[in-house]
C-alpha atoms as a PDB file:
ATOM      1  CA  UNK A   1    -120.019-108.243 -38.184  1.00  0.00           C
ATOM      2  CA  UNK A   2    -120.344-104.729 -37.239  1.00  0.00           C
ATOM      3  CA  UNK A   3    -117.946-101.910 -38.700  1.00  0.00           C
ATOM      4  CA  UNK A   4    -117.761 -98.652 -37.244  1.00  0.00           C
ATOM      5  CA  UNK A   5    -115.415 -96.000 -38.915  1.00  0.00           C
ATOM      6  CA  UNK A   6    -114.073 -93.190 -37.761  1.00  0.00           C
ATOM      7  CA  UNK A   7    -113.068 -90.862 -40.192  1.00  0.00           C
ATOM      8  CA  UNK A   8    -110.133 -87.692 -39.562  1.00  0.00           C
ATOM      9  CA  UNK A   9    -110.814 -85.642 -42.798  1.00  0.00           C
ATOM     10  CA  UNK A  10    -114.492 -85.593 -42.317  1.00  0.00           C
ATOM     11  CA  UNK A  11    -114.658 -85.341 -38.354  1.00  0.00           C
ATOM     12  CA  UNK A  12    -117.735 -88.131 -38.783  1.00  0.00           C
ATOM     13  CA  UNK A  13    -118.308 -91.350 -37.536  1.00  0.00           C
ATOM     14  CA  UNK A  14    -119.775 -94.100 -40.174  1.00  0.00           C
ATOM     15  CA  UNK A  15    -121.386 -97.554 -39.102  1.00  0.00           C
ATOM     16  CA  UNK A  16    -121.499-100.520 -41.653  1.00  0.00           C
ATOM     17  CA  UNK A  17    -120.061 -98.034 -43.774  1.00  0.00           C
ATOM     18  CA  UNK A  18    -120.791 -98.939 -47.927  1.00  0.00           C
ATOM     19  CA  UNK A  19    -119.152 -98.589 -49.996  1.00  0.00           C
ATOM     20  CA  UNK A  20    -115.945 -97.836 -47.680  1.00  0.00           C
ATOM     21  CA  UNK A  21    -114.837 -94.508 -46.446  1.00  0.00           C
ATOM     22  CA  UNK A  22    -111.055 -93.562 -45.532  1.00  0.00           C
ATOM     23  CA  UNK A  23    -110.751 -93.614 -41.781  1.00  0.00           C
ATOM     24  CA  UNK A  24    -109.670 -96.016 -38.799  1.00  0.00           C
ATOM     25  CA  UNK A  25    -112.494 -98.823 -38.237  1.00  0.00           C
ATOM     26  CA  UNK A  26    -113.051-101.385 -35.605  1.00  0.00           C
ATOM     27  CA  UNK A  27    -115.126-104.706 -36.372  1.00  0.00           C
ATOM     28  CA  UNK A  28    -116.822-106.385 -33.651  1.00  0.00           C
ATOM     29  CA  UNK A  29    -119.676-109.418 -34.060  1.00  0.00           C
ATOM     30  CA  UNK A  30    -123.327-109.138 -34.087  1.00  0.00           C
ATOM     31  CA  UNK A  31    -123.807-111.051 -30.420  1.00  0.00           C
ATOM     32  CA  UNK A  32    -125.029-108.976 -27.466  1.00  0.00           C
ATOM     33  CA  UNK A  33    -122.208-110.704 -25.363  1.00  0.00           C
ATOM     34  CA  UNK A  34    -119.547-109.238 -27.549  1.00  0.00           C
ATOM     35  CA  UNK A  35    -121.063-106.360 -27.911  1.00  0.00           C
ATOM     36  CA  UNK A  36    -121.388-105.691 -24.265  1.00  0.00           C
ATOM     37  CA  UNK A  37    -117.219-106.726 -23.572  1.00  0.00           C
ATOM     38  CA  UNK A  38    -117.023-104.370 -26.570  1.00  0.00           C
ATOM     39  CA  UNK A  39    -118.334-101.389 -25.181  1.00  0.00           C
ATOM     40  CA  UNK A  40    -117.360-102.261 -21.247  1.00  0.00           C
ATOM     41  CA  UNK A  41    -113.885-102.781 -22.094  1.00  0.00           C
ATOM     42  CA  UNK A  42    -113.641 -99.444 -24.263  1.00  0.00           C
ATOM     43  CA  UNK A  43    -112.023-101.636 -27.052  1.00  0.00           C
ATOM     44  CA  UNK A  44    -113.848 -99.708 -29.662  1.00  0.00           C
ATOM     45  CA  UNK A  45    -112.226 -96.307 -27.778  1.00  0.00           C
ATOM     46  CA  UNK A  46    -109.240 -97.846 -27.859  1.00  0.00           C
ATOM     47  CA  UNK A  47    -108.764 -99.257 -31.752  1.00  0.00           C
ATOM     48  CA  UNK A  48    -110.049 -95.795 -32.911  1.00  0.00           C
ATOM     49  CA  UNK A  49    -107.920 -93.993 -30.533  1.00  0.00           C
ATOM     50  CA  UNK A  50    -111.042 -91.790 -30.057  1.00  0.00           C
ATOM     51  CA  UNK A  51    -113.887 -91.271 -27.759  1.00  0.00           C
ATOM     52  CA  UNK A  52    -117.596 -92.444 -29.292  1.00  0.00           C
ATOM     53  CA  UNK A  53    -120.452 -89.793 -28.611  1.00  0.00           C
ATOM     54  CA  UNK A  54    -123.271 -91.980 -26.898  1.00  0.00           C
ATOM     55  CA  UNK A  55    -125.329 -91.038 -30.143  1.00  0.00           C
ATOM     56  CA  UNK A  56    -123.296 -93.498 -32.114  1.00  0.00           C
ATOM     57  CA  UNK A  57    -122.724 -96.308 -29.012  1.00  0.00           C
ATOM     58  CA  UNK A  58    -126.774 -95.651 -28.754  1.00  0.00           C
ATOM     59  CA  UNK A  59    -127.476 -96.574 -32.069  1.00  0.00           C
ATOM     60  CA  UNK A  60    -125.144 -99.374 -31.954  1.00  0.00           C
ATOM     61  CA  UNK A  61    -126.561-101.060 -29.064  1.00  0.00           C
ATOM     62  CA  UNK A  62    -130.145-100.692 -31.235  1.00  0.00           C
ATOM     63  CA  UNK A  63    -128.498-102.769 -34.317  1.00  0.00           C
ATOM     64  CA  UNK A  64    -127.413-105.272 -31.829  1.00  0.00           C
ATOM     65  CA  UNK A  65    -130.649-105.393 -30.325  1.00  0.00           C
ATOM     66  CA  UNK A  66    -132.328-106.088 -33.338  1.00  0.00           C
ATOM     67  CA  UNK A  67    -130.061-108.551 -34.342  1.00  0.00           C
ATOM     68  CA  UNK A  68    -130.747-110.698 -31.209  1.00  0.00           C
ATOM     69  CA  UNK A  69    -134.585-110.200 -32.036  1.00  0.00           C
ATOM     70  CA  UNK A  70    -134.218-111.719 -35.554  1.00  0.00           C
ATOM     71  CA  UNK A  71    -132.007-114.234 -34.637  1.00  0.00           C
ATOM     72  CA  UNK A  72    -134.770-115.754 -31.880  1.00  0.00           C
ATOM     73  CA  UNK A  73    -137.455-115.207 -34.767  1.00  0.00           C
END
C-alpha cells in the first residue's frame, strides 16, 4: 500500500512516510486500477480535505508505474 500524508504544521506533503509524521494520510493499493479510481474520483482530495499539487499526484503515478513493471518482471 501507498501512504500519502499531508501534514498542517509543516505545510508539506509526505509519501510512504517512515518513520510516521503527524498529519492526515490516505492509503490506497499499489494496482494501477486503484490508483487510477483513486485519483479520478478525487478520493485522495477528499480524505485529506486538501488539494494535491500535480508534483506529488506526478510522482505518485511514477511509484505506481514502477510497481506494475516489477510485478510483470
Amino acid at each position: 500500500m501507498f501512504c500519502l500524508t499531508y501534514s498542517k504544521q509543516s505545510d508539506s506533503f509526505s509519501i510512504n512516510n517512515s518513520p510516521p509524521v503527524n498529519g492526515r494520510s490516505a492509503y490506497f493499493c499499489r494496482l494501477q486500477s486503484c490508483y487510477d479510481v483513486t485519483v479520478k474520483g478525487k478520493k485522495l482530495q477528499k480524505a485529506l480535505k486538501r488539494a494535491i499539487p500535480s508534483d506529488i499526484l506526478g510522482t505518485l503515478d511514477q511509484m505506481v508505474s514502477q510497481q506494475v513493471t516489477q510485478l510483470k518482471d
